[in-house]
Structures are given as C-alpha cells and as structure tokens.
Protein backbone atom coordinates (compact mmCIF):
# COMPACT_ATOMS: atom_id res chain seq x y z
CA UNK A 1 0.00 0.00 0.00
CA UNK A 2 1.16 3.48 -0.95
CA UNK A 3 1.75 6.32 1.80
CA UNK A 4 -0.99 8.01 0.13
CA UNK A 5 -3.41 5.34 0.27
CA UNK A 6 -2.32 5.04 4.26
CA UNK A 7 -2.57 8.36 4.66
CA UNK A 8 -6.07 8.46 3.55
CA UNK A 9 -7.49 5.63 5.19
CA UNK A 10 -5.61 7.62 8.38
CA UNK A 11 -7.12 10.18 7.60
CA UNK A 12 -10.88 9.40 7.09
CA UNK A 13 -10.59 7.55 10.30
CA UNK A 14 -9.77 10.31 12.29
CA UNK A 15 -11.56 13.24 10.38
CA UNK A 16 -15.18 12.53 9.35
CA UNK A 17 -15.89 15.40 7.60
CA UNK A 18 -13.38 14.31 5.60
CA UNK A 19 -13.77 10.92 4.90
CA UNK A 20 -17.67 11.93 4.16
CA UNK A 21 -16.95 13.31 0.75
CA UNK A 22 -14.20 11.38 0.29
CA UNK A 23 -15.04 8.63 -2.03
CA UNK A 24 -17.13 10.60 -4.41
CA UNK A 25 -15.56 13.46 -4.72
CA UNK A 26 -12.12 11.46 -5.62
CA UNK A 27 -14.45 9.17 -8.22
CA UNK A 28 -15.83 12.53 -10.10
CA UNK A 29 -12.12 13.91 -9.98
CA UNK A 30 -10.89 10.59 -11.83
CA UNK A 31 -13.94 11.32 -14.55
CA UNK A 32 -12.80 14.36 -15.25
CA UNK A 33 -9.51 13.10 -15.91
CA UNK A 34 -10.44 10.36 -18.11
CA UNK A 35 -12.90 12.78 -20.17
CA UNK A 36 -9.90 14.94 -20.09
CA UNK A 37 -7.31 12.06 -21.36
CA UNK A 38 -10.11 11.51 -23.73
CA UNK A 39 -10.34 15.02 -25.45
CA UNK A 40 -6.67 14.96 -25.74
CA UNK A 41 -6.76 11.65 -27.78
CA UNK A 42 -9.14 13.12 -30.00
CA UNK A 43 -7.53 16.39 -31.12
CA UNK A 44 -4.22 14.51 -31.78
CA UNK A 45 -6.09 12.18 -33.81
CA UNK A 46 -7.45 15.15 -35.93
CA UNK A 47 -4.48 16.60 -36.03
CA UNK A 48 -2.53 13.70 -37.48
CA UNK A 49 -5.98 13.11 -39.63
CA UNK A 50 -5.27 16.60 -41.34
C-alpha cells in the first residue's frame, strides 16, 4: 500500500468530515480526468488526420 493510500485511510478515520466526501468526490475527480485524457486523444487524432 502506498503512503498516500495510508494516509487516507488515516485520515478518514480520524476526520469525518473528511472521509464523508471522500469517495465521491475522488471518483468525479478521476472522470474528469479520463474525459480529459479523452479530449486529448481526440484532437491529436485530428491533427494527425489533417
């Protein structure tokens, strides 16, 4: 397990307003990336399709 993850799961234990958003909040943040990743991956393919 990463320091991060430890950290975390420290974390939520101790702070609950924390760990209350937590979850979700870090699951709509890795969205975003992938939509993100996504849209990248398209415009290079247009570009290389010009």
């Amino acid at each position: 397990m990463s320091d991060l993850k430890k950290y975390i799961g420290e974390r939520k234990k101790r702070d609950k307003k924390f760990a209350e958003g937590f979850d979700e909040g870090y699951e709509q943040f890795k969205v975003g990336v992938m939509l993100r990743q996504a849209r990248e991956l398209l415009l290079n393919a247009q570009i290389l399709l010009r």
